[in-house]
Protein backbone atom coordinates (compact mmCIF):
# COMPACT_ATOMS: atom_id res chain seq x y z
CA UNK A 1 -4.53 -18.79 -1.68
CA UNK A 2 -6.13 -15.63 -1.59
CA UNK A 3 -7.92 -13.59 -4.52
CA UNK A 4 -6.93 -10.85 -6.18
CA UNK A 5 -9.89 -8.73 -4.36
CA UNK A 6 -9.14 -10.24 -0.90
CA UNK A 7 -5.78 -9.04 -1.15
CA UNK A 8 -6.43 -5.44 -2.40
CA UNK A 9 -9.28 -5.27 0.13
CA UNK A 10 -6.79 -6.75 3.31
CA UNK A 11 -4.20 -4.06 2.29
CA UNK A 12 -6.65 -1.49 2.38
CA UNK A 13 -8.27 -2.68 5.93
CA UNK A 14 -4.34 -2.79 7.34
CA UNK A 15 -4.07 0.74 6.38
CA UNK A 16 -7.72 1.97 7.42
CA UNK A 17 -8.52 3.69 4.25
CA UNK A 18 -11.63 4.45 3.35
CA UNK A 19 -12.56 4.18 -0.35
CA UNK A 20 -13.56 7.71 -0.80
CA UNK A 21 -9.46 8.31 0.25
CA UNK A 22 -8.47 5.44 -2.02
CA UNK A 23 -10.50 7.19 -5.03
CA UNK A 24 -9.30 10.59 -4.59
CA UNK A 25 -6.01 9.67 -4.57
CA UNK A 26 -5.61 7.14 -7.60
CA UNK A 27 -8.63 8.88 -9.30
CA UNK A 28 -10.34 5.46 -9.50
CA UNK A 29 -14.34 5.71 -8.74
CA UNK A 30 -15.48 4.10 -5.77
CA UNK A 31 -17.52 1.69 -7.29
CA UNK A 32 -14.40 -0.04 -9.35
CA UNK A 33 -12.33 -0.18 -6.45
CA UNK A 34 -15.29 -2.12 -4.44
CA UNK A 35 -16.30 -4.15 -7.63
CA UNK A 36 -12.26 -5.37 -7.68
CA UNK A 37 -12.46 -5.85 -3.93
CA UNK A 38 -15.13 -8.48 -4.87
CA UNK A 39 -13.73 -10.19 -7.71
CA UNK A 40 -16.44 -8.75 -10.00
CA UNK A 41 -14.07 -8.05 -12.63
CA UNK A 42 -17.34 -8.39 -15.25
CA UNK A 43 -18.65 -4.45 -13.59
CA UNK A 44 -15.27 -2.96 -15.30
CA UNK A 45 -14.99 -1.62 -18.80
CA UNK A 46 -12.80 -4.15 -20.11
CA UNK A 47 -9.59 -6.45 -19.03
CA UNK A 48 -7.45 -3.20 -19.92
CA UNK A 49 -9.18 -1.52 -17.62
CA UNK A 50 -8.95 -4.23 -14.81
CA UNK A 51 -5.59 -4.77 -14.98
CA UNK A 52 -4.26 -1.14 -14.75
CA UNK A 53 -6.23 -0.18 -11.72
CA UNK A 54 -5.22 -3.58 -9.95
CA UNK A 55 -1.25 -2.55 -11.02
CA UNK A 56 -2.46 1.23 -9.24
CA UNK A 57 -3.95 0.21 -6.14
CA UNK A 58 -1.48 -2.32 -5.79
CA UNK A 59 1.66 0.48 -6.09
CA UNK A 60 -0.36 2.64 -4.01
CA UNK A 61 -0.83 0.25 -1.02
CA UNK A 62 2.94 -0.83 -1.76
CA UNK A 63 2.34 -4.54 -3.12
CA UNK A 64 4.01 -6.41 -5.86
CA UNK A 65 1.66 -5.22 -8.44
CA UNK A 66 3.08 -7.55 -11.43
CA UNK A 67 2.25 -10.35 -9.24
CA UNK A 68 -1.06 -9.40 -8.59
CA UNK A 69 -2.16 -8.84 -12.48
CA UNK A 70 -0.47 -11.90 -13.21
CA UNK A 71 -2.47 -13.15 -10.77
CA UNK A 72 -5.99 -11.24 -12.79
CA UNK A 73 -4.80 -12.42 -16.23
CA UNK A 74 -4.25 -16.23 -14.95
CA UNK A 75 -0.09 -15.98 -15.77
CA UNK A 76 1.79 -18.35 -13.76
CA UNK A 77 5.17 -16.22 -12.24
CA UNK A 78 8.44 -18.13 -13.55
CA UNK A 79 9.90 -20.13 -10.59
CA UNK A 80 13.10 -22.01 -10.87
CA UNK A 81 13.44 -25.98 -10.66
CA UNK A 82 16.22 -27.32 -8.99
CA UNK A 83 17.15 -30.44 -9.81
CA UNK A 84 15.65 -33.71 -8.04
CA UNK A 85 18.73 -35.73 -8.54
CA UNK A 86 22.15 -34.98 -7.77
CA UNK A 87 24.79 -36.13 -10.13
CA UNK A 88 27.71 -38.54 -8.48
CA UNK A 89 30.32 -38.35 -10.13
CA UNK A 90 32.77 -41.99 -9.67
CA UNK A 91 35.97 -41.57 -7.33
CA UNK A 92 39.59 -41.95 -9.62
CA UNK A 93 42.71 -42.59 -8.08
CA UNK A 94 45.40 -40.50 -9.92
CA UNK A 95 48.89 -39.83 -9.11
CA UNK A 96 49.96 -36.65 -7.57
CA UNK A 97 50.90 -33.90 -9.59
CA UNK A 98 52.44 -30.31 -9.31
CA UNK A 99 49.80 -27.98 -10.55
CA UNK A 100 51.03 -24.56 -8.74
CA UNK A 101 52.25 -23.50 -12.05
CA UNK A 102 48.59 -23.93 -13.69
CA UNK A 103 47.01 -22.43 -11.02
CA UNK A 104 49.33 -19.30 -11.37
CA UNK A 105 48.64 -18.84 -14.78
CA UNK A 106 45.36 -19.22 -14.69
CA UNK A 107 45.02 -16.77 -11.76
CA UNK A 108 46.83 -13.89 -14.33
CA UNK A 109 44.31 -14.90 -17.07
CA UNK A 110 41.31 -14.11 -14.73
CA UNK A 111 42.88 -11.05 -13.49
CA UNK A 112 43.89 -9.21 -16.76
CA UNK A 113 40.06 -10.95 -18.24
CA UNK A 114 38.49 -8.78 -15.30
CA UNK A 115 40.87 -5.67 -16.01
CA UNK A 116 40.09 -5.38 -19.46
CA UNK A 117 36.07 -5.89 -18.69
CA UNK A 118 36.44 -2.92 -16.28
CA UNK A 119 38.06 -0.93 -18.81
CA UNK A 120 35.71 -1.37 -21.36
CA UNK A 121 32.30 -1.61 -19.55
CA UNK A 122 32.90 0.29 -16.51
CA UNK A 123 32.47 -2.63 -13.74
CA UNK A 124 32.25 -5.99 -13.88
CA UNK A 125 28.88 -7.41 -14.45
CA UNK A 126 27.16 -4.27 -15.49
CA UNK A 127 26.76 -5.00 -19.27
CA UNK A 128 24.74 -8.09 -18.28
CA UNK A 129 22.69 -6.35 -15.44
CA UNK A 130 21.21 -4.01 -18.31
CA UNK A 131 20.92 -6.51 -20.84
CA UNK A 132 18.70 -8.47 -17.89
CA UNK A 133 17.02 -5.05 -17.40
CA UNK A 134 16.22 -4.69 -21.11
CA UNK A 135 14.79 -7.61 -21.44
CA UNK A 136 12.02 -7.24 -18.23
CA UNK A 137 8.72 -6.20 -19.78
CA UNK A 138 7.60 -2.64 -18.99
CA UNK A 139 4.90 -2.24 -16.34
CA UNK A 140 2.63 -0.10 -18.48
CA UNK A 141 -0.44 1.39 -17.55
CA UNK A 142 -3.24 2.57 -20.29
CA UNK A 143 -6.03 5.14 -19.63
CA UNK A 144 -8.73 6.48 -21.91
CA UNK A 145 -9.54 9.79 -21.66
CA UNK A 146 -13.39 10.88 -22.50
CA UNK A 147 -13.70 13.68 -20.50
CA UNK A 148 -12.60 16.73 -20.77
CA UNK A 149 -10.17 17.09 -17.85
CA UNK A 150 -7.77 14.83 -17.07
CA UNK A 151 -5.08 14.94 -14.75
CA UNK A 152 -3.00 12.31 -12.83
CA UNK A 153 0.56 10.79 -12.22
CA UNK A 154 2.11 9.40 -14.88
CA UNK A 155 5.48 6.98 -15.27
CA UNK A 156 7.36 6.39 -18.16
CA UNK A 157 5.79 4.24 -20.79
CA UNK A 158 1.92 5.24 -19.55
CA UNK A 159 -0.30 5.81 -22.26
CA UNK A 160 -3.02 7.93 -22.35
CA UNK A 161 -6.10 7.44 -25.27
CA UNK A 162 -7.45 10.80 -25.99
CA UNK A 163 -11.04 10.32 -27.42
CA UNK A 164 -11.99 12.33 -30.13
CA UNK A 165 -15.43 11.66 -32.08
CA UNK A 166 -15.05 8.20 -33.07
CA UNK A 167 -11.76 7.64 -32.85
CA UNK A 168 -9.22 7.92 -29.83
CA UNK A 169 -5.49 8.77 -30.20
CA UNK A 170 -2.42 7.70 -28.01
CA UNK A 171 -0.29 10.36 -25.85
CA UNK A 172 2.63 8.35 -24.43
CA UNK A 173 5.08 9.36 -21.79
CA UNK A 174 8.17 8.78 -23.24
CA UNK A 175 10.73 9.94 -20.28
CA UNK A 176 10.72 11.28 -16.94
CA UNK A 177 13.64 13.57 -15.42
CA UNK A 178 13.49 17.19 -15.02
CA UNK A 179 11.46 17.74 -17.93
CA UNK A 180 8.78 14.89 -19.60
CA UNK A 181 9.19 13.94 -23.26
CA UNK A 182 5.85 12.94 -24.96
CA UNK A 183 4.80 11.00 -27.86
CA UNK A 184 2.20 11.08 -30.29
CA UNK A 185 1.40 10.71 -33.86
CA UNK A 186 3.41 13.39 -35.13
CA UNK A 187 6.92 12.53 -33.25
CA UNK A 188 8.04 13.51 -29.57
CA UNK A 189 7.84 16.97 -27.57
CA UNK A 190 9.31 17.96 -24.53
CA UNK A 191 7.46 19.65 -21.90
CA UNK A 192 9.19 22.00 -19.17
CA UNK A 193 6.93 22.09 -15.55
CA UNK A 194 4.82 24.64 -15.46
CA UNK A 195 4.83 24.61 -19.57
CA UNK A 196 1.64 24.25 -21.36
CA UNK A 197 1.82 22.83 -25.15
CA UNK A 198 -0.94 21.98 -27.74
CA UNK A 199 -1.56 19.23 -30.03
CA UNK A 200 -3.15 18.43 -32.97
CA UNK A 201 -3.68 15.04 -32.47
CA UNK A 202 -6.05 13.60 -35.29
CA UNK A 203 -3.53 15.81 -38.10
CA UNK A 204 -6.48 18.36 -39.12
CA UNK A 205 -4.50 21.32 -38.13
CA UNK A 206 -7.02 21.83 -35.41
CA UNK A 207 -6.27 22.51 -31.37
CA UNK A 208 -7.10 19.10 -30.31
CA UNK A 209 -5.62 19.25 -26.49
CA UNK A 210 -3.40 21.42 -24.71
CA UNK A 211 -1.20 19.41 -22.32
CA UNK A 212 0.70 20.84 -19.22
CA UNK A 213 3.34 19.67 -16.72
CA UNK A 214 2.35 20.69 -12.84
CA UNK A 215 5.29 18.20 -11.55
CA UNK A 216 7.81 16.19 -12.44
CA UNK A 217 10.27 13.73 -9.67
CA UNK A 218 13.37 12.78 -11.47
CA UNK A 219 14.20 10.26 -8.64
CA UNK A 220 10.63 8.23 -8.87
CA UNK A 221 10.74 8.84 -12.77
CA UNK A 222 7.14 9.87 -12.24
CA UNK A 223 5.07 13.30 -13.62
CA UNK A 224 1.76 14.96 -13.01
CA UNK A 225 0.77 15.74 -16.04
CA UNK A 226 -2.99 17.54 -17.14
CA UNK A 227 -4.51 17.04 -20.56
CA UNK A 228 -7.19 19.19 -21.41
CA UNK A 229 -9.61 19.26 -24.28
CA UNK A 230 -11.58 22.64 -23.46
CA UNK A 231 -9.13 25.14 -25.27
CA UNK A 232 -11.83 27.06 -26.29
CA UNK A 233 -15.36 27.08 -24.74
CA UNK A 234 -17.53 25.36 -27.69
CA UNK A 235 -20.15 27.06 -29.31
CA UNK A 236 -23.65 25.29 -29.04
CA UNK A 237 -25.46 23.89 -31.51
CA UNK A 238 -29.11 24.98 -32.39
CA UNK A 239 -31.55 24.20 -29.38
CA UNK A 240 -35.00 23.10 -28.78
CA UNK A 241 -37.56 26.05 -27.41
CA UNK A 242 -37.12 27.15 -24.03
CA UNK A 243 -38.55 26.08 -21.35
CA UNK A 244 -39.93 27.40 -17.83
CA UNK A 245 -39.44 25.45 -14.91
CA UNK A 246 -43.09 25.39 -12.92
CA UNK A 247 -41.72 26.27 -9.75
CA UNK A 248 -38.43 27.89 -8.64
CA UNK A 249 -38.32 25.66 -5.68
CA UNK A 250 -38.51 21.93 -7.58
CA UNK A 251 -36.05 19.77 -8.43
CA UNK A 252 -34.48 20.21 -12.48
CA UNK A 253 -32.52 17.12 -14.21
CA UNK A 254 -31.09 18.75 -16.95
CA UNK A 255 -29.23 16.74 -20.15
CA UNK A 256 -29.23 18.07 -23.29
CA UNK A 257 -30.65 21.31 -24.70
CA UNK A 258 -31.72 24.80 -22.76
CA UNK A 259 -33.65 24.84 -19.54
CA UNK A 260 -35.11 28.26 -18.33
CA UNK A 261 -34.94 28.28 -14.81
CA UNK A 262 -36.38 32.12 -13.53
CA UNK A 263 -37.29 34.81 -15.28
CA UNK A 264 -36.57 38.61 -14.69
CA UNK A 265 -37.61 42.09 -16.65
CA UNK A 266 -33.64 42.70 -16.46
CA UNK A 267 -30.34 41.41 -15.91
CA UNK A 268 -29.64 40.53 -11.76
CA UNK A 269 -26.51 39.26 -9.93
CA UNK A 270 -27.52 35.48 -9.40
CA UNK A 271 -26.28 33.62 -6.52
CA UNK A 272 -24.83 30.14 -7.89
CA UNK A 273 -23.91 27.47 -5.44
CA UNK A 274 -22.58 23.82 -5.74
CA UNK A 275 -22.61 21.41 -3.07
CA UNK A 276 -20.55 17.89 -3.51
CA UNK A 277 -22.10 14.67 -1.92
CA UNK A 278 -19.19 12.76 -3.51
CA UNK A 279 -15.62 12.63 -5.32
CA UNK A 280 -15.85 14.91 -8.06
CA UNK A 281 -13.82 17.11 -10.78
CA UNK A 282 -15.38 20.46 -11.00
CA UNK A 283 -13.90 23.59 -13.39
CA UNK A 284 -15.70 26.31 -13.68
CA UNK A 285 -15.69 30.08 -15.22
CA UNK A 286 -17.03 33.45 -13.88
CA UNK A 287 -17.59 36.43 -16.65
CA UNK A 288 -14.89 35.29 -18.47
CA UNK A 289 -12.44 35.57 -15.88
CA UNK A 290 -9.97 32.78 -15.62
CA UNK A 291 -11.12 29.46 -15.21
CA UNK A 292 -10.26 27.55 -11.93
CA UNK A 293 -10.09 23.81 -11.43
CA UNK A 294 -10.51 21.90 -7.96
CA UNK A 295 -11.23 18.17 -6.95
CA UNK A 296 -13.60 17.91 -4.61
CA UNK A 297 -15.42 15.09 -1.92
CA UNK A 298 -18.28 15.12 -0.04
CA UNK A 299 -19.11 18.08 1.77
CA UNK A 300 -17.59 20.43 0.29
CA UNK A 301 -19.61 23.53 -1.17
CA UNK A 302 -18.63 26.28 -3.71
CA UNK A 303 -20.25 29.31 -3.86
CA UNK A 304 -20.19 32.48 -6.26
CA UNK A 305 -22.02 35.88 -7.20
CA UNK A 306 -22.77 35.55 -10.80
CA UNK A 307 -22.98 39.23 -13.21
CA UNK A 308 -23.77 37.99 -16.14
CA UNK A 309 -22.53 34.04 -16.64
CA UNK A 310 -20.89 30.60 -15.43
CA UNK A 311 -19.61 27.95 -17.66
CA UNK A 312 -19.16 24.95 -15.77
CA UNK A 313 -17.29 21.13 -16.33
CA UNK A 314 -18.14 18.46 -14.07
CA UNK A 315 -16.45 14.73 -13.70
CA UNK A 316 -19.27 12.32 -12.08
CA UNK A 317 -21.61 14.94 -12.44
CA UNK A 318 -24.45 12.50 -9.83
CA UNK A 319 -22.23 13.79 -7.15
CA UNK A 320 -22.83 17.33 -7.71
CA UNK A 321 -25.74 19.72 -7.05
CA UNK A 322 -26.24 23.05 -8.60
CA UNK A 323 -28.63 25.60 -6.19
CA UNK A 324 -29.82 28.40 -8.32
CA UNK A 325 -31.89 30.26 -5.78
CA UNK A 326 -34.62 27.86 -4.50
CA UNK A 327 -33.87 25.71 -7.36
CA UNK A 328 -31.88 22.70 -7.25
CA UNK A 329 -30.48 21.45 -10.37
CA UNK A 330 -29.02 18.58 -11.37
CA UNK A 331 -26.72 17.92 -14.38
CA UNK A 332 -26.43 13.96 -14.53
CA UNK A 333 -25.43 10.77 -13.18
CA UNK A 334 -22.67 9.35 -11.27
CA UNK A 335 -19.78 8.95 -13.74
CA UNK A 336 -20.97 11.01 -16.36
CA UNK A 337 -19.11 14.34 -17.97
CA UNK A 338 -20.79 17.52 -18.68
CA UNK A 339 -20.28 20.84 -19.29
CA UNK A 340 -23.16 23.69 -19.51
CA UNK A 341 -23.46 27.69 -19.74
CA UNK A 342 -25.65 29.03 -16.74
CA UNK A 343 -26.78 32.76 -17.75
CA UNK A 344 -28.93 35.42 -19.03
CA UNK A 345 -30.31 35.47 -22.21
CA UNK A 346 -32.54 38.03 -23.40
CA UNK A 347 -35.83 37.12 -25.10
CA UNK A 348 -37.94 38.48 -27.66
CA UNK A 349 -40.26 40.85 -25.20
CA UNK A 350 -36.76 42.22 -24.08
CA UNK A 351 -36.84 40.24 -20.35
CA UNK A 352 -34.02 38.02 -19.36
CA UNK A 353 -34.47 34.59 -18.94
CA UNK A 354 -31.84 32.43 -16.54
CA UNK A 355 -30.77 29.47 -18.64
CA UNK A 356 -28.82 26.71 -18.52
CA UNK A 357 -27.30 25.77 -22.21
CA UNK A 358 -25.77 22.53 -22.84
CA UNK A 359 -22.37 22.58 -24.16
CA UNK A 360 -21.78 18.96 -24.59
């Protein structure tokens, strides 16, 4: 019999596609998909995690996906056992009776039995089809949400953890038709498409998410639903001194803190340029203008004419790189989350200095 990886990786050779088309369109990285593909189930976060990306890939290549994490969790599927020995039941010679009057009357019983069942329930049978449907277990899937975009398709009974500090907090979607009831600590809300609502999901009265509906299919009972945690750009803490990069042309790893990159006796329009050499999540914002939000692969390459600033957020930051005149910067590693300021700040001899602030 075939593993769990063997099968997700043959259904992905039938189709020819490549992982990078797999990732981007069940937002799974790369390197889980492969690591599943190979049984090595130990390289995920947790049996949580393994078991709702093996019920995703396995919808999205159109397999039985309750087999297959019955198959990951070591369930054995419920099969039926008929029985080995057949019952013989011993030959008695009776007389011949007349039971055309029996069978009449039991024919009307049956008959008005089925009427009144219609009447009352609708059609025949359909009482027990729910019941049978109430009692299947519903194919959940859980994500955890650390980042601070998040966007994907939901069906009913997903659950979303939103981490916040220490602590993480459920979002539930509660019902899919036209519009997408949520749940969360404080009760239910309904959200219209194109309808953005926030939450205060830890109960201190504070904007904790704002969540928004960009579609919603009544017939697959599934939504597209964002969640996202930067309502309002955060204000950095106090930073180390500056520094100056040695040379415009090397290569900067920024993490935490302020970076000076160039210096200049006054403010300049900066070119700022981001090439992808993977799948990633990038949302950025020009002097203050509205923010915009893409997901992007390798290749691709963004480029802007910067005033005065750029706040940035990256998902699987590794895959992006951040050209800043001959500088090339780069904001992390493959999977991580940032989020920075790139601007001008003036100093204490009245020059500008182009910095990059962390805001995470």
């Amino acid at each position: 019999m075939d593993s769990v990886g063997a099968i997700l990786k043959n259904a992905r050779e039938e189709k020819k596609f490549s992982l990078d088309q797999v990732s981007a369109d069940t937002h799974i990285l790369p390197g889980y998909i492969l690591a599943l593909e190979e049984n090595r189930f130990q390289d995920l976060p947790g049996e949580a995690y393994c078991a709702g990306f093996i019920g995703t890939l396995a919808r999205y290549y159109r397999l039985d996906s309750r087999h297959l994490v019955c198959m990951f969790r070591g369930i054995p599927e419920k099969k039926s056992q008929d029985s080995d020995s057949k019952q013989v039941n011993p030959i008695i010679k009776t007389e011949k009776k007349n039971y055309v009057p029996l069978i009449l009357v039991i024919t009307v019983l049956v008959v008005l039995a089925a009427s009144l069942l219609f009447i009352f329930t609708g059609k025949p049978g359909q009482k027990s089809a729910a019941a049978s449907a109430a009692m299947e277990e519903p194919d959940t899937n859980v994500y955890v949400m650390t980042e601070v975009l998040f966007e994907r398709s939901f069906k009913e009974n997903d659950i979303v953890k939103v981490q916040l500090d220490d602590s993480s907090y459920d979002i539930v979607c509660r019902s899919v038709g036209n519009s997408v009831v949520l749940g969360y600590r404080k009760g239910n809300v309904t959200l219209a498409p194109s309808e953005e609502l926030i939450l205060d999901l830890d109960g201190d009265t504070k904007k904790d998410v704002k969540v928004s509906l960009r579609d919603a299919n009544s017939e697959t009972r599934t939504a597209v639903i964002r969640i996202d945690r930067a309502i309002e750009a955060p204000v950095p803490p106090p930073l180390p001194a500056v520094s100056i990069a040695p040379k415009p042309e090397s290569i900067i790893k920024h993490d935490k803190g302020t970076i000076a990159v160039m210096t200049s006796p006054t403010k300049r329009n900066f070119a700022f340029e981001v090439e992808f050499s993977g799948p990633c999540n990038f949302r950025y914002q020009a002097d203050n203008a509205k923010s915009v939000e893409n997901y992007y692969k390798a290749g691709d390459h963004v480029h802007l004419d910067i005033a005065d600033e750029v706040r940035v957020w990256l998902s699987n930051a590794g895959n992006a790189k951040i050209l800043l005149g001959s500088a090339e910067i780069i904001l992390g590693n493959k999977g991580d989350v940032t989020s920075e300021k790139i601007g001008w700040e003036e100093t204490a001899d009245k020059s500008y200095n182009l910095s990059i602030v962390s805001m995470h």
